[in-house]
C-alpha atoms as a PDB file:
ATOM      1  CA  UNK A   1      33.801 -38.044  -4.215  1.00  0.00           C
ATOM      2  CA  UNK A   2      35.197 -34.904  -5.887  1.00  0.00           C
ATOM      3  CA  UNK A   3      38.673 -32.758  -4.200  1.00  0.00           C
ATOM      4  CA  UNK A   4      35.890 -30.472  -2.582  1.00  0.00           C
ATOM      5  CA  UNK A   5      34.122 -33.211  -0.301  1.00  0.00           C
ATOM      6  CA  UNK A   6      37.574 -34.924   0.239  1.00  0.00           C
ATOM      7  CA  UNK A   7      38.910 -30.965   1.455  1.00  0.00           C
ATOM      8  CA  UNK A   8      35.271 -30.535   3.649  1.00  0.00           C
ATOM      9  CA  UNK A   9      36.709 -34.599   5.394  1.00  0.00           C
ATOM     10  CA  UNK A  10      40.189 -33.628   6.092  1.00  0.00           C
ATOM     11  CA  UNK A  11      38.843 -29.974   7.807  1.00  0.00           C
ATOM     12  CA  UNK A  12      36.272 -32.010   9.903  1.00  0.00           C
ATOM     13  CA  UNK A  13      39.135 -34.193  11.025  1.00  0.00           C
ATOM     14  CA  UNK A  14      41.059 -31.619  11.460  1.00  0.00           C
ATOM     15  CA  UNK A  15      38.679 -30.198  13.701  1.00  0.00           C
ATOM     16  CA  UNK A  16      38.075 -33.292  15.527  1.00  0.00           C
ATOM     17  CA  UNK A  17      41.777 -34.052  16.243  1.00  0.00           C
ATOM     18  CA  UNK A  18      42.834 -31.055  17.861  1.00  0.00           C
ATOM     19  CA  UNK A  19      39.347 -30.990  19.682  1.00  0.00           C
ATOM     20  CA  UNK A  20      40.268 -34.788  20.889  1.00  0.00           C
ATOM     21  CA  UNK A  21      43.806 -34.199  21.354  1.00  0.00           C
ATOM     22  CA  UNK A  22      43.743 -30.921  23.712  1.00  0.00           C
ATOM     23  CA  UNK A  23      40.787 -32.898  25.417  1.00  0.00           C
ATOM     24  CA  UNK A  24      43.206 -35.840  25.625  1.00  0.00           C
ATOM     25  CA  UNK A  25      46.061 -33.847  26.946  1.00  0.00           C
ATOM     26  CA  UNK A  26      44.354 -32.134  29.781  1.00  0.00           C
ATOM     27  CA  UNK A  27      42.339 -35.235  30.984  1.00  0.00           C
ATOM     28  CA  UNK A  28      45.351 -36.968  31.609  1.00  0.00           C
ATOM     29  CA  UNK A  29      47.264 -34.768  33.798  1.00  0.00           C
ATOM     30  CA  UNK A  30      43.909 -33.936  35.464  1.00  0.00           C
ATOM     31  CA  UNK A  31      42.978 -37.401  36.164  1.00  0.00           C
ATOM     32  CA  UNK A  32      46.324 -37.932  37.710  1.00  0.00           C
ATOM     33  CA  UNK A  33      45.626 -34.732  40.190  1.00  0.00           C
ATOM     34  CA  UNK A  34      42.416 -36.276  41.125  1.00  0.00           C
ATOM     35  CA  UNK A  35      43.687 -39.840  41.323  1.00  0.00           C
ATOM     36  CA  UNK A  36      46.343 -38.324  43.916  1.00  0.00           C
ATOM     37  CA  UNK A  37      43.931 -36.215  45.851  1.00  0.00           C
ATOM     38  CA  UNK A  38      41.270 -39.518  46.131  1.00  0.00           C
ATOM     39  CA  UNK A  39      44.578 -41.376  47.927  1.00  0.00           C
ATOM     40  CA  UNK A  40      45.217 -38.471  50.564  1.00  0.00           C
ATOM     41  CA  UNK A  41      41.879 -39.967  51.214  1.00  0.00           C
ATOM     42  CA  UNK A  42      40.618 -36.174  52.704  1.00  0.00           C
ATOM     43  CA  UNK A  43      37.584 -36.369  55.017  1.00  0.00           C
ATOM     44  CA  UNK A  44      34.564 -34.756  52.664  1.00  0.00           C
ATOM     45  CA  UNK A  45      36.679 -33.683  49.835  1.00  0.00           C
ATOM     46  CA  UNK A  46      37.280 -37.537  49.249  1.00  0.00           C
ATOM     47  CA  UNK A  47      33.715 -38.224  49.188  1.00  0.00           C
ATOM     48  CA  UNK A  48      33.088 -34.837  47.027  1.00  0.00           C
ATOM     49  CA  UNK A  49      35.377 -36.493  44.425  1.00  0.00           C
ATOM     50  CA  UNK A  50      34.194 -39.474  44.213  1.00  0.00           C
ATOM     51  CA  UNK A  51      30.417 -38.728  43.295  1.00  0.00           C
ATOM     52  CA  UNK A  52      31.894 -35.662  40.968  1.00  0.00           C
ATOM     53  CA  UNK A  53      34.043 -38.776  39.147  1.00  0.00           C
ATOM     54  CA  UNK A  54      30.480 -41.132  39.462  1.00  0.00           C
ATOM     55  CA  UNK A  55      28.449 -38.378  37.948  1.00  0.00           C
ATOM     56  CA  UNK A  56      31.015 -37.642  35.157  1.00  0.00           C
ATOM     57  CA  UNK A  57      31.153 -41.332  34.069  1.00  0.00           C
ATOM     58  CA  UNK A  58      27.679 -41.621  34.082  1.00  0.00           C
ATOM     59  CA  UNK A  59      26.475 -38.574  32.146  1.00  0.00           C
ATOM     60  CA  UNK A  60      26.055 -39.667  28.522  1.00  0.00           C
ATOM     61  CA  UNK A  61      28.610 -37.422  26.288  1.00  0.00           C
ATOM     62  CA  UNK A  62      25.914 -35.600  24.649  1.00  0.00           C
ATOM     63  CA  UNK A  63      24.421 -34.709  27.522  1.00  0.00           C
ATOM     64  CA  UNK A  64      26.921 -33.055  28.973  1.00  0.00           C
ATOM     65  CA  UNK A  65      28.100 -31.035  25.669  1.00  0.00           C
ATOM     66  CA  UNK A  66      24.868 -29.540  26.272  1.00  0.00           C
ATOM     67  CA  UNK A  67      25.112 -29.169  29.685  1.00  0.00           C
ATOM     68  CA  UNK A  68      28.077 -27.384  29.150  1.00  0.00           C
ATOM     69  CA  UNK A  69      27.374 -25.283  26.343  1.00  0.00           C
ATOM     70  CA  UNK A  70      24.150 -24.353  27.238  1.00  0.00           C
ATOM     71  CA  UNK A  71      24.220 -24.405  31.084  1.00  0.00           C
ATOM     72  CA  UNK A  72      27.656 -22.123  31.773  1.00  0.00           C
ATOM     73  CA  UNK A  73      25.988 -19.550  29.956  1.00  0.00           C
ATOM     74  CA  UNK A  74      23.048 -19.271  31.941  1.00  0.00           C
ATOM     75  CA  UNK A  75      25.828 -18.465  35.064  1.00  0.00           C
ATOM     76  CA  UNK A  76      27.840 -15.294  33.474  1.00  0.00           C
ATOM     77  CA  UNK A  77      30.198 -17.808  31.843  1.00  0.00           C
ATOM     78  CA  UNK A  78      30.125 -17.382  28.368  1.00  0.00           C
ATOM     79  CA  UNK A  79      31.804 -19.811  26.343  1.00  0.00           C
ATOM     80  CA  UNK A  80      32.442 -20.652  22.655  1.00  0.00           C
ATOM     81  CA  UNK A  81      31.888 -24.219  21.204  1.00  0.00           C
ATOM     82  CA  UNK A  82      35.096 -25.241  20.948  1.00  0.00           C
ATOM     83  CA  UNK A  83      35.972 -24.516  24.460  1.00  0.00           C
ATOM     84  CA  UNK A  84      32.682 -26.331  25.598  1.00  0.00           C
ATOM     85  CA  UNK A  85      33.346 -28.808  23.533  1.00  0.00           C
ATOM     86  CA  UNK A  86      36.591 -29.382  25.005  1.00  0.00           C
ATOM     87  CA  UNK A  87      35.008 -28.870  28.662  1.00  0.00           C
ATOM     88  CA  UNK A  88      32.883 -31.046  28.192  1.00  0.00           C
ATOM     89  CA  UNK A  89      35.075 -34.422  26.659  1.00  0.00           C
ATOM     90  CA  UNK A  90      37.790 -33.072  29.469  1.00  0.00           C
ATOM     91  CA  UNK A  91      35.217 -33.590  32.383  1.00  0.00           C
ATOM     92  CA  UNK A  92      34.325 -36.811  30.845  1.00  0.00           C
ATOM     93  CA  UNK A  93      38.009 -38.107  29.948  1.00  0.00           C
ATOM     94  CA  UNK A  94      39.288 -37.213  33.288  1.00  0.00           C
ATOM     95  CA  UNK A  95      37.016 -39.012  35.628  1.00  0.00           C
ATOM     96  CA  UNK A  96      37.678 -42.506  33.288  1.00  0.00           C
ATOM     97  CA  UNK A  97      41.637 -41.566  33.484  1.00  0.00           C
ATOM     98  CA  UNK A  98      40.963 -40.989  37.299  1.00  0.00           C
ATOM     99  CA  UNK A  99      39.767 -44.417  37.963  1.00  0.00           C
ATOM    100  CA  UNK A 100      42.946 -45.540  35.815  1.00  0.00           C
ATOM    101  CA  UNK A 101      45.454 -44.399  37.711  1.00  0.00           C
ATOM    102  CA  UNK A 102      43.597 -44.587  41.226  1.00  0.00           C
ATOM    103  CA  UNK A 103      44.481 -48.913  40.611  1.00  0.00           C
ATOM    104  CA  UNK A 104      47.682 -47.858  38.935  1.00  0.00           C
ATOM    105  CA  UNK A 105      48.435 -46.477  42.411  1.00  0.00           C
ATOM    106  CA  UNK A 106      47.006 -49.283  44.366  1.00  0.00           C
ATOM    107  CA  UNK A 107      48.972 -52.245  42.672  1.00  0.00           C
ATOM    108  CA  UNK A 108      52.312 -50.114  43.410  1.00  0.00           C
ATOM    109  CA  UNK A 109      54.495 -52.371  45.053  1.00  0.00           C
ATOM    110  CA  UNK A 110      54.668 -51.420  48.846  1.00  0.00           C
ATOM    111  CA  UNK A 111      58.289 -53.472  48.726  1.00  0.00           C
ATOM    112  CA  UNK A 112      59.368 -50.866  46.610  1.00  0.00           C
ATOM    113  CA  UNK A 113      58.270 -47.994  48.298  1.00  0.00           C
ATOM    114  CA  UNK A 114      59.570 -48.790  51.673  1.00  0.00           C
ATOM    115  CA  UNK A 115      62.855 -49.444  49.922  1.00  0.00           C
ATOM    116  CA  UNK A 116      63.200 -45.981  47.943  1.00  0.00           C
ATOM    117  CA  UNK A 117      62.094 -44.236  51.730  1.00  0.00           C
ATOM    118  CA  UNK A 118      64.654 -46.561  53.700  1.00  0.00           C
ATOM    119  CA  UNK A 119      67.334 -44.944  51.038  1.00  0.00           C
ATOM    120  CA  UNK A 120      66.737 -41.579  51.877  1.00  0.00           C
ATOM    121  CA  UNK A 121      64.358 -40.336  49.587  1.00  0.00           C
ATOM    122  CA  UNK A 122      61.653 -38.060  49.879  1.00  0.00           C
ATOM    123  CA  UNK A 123      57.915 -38.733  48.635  1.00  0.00           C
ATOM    124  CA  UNK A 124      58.109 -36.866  45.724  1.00  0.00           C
ATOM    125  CA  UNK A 125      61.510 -38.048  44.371  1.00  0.00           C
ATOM    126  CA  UNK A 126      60.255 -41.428  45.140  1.00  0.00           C
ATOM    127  CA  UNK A 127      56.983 -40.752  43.109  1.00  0.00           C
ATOM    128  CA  UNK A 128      58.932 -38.962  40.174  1.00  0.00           C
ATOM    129  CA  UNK A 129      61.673 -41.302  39.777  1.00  0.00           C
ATOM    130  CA  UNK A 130      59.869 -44.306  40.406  1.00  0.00           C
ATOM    131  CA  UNK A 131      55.989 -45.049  40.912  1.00  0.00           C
ATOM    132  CA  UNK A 132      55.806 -42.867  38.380  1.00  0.00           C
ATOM    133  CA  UNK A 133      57.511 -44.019  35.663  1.00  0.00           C
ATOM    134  CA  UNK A 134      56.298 -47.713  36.457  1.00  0.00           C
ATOM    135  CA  UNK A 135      52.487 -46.631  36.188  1.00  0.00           C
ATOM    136  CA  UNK A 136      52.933 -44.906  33.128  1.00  0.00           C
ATOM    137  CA  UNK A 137      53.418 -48.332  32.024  1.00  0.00           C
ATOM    138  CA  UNK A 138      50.986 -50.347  33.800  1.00  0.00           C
ATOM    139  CA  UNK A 139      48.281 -47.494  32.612  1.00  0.00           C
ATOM    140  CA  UNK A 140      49.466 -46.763  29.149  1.00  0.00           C
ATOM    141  CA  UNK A 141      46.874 -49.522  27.379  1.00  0.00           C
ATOM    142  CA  UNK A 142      43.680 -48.278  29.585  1.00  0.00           C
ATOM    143  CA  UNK A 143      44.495 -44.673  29.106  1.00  0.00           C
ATOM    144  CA  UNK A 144      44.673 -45.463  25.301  1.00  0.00           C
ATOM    145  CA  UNK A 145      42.169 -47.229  25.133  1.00  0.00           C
ATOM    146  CA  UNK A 146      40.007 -44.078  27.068  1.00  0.00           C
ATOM    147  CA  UNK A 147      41.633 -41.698  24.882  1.00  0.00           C
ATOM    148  CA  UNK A 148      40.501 -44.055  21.306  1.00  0.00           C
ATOM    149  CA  UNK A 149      37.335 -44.174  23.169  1.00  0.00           C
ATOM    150  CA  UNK A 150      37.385 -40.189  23.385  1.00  0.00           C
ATOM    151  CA  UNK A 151      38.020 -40.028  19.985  1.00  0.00           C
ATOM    152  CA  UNK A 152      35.360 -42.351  18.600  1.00  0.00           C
ATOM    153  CA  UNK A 153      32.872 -40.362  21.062  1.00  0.00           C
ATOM    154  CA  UNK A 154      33.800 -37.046  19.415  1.00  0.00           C
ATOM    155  CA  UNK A 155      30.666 -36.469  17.036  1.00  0.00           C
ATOM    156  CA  UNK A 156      28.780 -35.834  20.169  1.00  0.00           C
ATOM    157  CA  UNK A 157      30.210 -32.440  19.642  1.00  0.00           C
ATOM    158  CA  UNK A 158      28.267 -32.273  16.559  1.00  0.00           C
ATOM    159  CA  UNK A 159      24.947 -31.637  18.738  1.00  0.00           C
ATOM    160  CA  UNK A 160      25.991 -28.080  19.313  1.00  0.00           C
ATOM    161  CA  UNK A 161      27.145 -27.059  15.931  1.00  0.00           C
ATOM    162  CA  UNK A 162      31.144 -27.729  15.626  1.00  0.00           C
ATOM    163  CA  UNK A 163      31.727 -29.035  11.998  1.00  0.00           C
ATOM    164  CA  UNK A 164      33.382 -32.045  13.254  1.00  0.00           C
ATOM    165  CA  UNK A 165      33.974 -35.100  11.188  1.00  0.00           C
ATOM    166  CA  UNK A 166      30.700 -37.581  11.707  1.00  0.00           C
ATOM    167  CA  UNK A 167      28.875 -33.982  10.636  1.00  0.00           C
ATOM    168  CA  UNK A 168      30.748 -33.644   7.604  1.00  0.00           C
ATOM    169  CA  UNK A 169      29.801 -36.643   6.330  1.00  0.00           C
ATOM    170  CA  UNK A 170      26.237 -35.976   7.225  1.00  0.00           C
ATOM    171  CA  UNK A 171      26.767 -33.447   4.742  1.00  0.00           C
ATOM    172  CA  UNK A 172      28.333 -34.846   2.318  1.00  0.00           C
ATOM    173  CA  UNK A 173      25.668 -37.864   1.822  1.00  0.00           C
ATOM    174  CA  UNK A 174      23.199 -35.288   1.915  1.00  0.00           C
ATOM    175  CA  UNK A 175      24.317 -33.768  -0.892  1.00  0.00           C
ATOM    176  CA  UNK A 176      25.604 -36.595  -3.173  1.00  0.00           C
ATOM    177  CA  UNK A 177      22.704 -38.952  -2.601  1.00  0.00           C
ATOM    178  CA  UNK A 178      25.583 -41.537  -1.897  1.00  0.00           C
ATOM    179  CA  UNK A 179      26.405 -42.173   1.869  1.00  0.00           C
ATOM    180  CA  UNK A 180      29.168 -44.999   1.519  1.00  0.00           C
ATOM    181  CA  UNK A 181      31.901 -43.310   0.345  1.00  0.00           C
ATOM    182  CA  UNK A 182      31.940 -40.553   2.672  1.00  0.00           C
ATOM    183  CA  UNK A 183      31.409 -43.058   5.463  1.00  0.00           C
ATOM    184  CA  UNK A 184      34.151 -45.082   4.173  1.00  0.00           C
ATOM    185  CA  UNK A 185      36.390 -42.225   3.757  1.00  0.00           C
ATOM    186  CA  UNK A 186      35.513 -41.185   7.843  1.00  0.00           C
ATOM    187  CA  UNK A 187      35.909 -44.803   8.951  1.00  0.00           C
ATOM    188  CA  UNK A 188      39.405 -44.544   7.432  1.00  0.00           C
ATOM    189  CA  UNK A 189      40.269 -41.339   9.013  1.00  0.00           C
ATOM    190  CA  UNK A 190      39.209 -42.119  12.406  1.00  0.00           C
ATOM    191  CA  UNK A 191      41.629 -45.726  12.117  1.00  0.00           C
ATOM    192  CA  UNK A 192      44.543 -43.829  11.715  1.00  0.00           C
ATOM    193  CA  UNK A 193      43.959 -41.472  14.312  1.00  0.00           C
ATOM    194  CA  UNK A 194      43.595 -44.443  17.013  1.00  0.00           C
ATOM    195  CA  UNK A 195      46.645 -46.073  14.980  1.00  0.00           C
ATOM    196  CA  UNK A 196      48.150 -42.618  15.746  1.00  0.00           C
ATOM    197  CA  UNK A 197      47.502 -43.010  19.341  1.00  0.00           C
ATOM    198  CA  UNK A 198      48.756 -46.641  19.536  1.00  0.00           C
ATOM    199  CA  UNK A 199      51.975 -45.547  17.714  1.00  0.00           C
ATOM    200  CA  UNK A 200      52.146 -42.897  20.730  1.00  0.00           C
ATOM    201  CA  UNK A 201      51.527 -45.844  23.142  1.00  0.00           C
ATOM    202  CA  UNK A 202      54.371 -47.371  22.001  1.00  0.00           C
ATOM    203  CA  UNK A 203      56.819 -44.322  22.081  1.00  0.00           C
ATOM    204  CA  UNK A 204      55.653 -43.598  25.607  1.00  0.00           C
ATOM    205  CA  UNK A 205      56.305 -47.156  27.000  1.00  0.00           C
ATOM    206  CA  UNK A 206      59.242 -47.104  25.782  1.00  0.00           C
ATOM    207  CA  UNK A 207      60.286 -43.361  27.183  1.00  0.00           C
ATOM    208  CA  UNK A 208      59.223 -44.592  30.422  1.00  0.00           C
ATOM    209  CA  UNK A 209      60.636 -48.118  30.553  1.00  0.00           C
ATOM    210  CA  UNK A 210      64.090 -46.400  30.478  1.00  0.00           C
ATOM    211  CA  UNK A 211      62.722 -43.587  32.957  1.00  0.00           C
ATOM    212  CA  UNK A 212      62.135 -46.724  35.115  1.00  0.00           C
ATOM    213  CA  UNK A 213      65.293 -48.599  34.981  1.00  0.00           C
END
């Protein structure tokens, strides 16, 4: 492969990191919101939730980039691809982070939160400063290994036109009349953006080991 093809890679990766990564960043903090509201354990909103979260982990990927991309539109909401692309791997991403920290929540010692109340402290400072912390732990490898999921799922966003990586190889090979090095070249690129994520595992575990002690 020439400096051109190895340019037209490092764009589509480009484009499929930040995609991934914004995707990444919102699932997490949403799944935690609707992890929390499925424990208030609301009459109807509860059950609301949970078929929204069985839907979302059902829909294939593709699917529901075209869902979104094609279906908002028809309501007045007129989106670009990159924000239904995002949409689209957040409402996915969120539902599997959901379930994540839903038995993150569950396998919370009760000993422990009896103790931090018997002390004095409220809910929240107990969640903050200690469930918290502790299920960031407990979760880190399954939300990693949703979010390396996420990432290998990306070139489902290739169905509605983003020039993502999996699509720039496409191109590539279809040009050279030689698929395996571009392939190559992608498979390599995608490994060190999960490596990038485990690193990231590991810096986070570590932040929130000492959060917990």
């Amino acid at each position: 492969m020439d400096a051109q093809a190895w340019r037209m890679l490092l764009d589509g990766a480009w484009v499929t990191a930040w995609i991934s990564a914004v995707s990444i960043a919102i699932g997490v903090v949403l799944g935690l919101g609707l992890a929390l509201l499925r424990l208030a354990r609301i009459p109807v909103l509860d059950q609301i939730l949970a078929t929204w979260i069985s839907l979302a982990r059902a829909t294939p990927l593709v699917t529901l980039v075209l869902f979104v991309f094609l279906g908002l539109p028809s309501v007045g909401l007129g989106i670009n691809r990159e924000t239904a692309a995002i949409v689209a791997l957040t409402i996915n991403t969120s539902a599997f982070n959901a379930e994540i920290w839903r038995s993150a929540f569950a396998s919370f010692s009760r000993e422990q939160r009896e103790a931090a109340l018997a002390c004095g402290m409220t809910p929240a400072v107990m969640f903050r400063r200690i469930m918290l912390p502790q299920m960031v732990v407990s979760s880190m490898p399954g939300l990693v290994n949703e979010m390396s999921s996420l990432v290998k799922s990306s070139p489902a966003v290739a169905i509605i036109g983003l020039v993502d990586l999996s699509r720039v190889t496409n191109r590539i090979a279809a040009v050279t009349y030689e698929p395996l090095p571009p392939i190559l070249a992608a498979a390599v690129l995608y490994m060190l953006l999960i490596a990038l994520l485990v690193r990231l595992q590991a810096l986070a575990e570590r932040r929130a080991g000492r959060l917990a002690m």
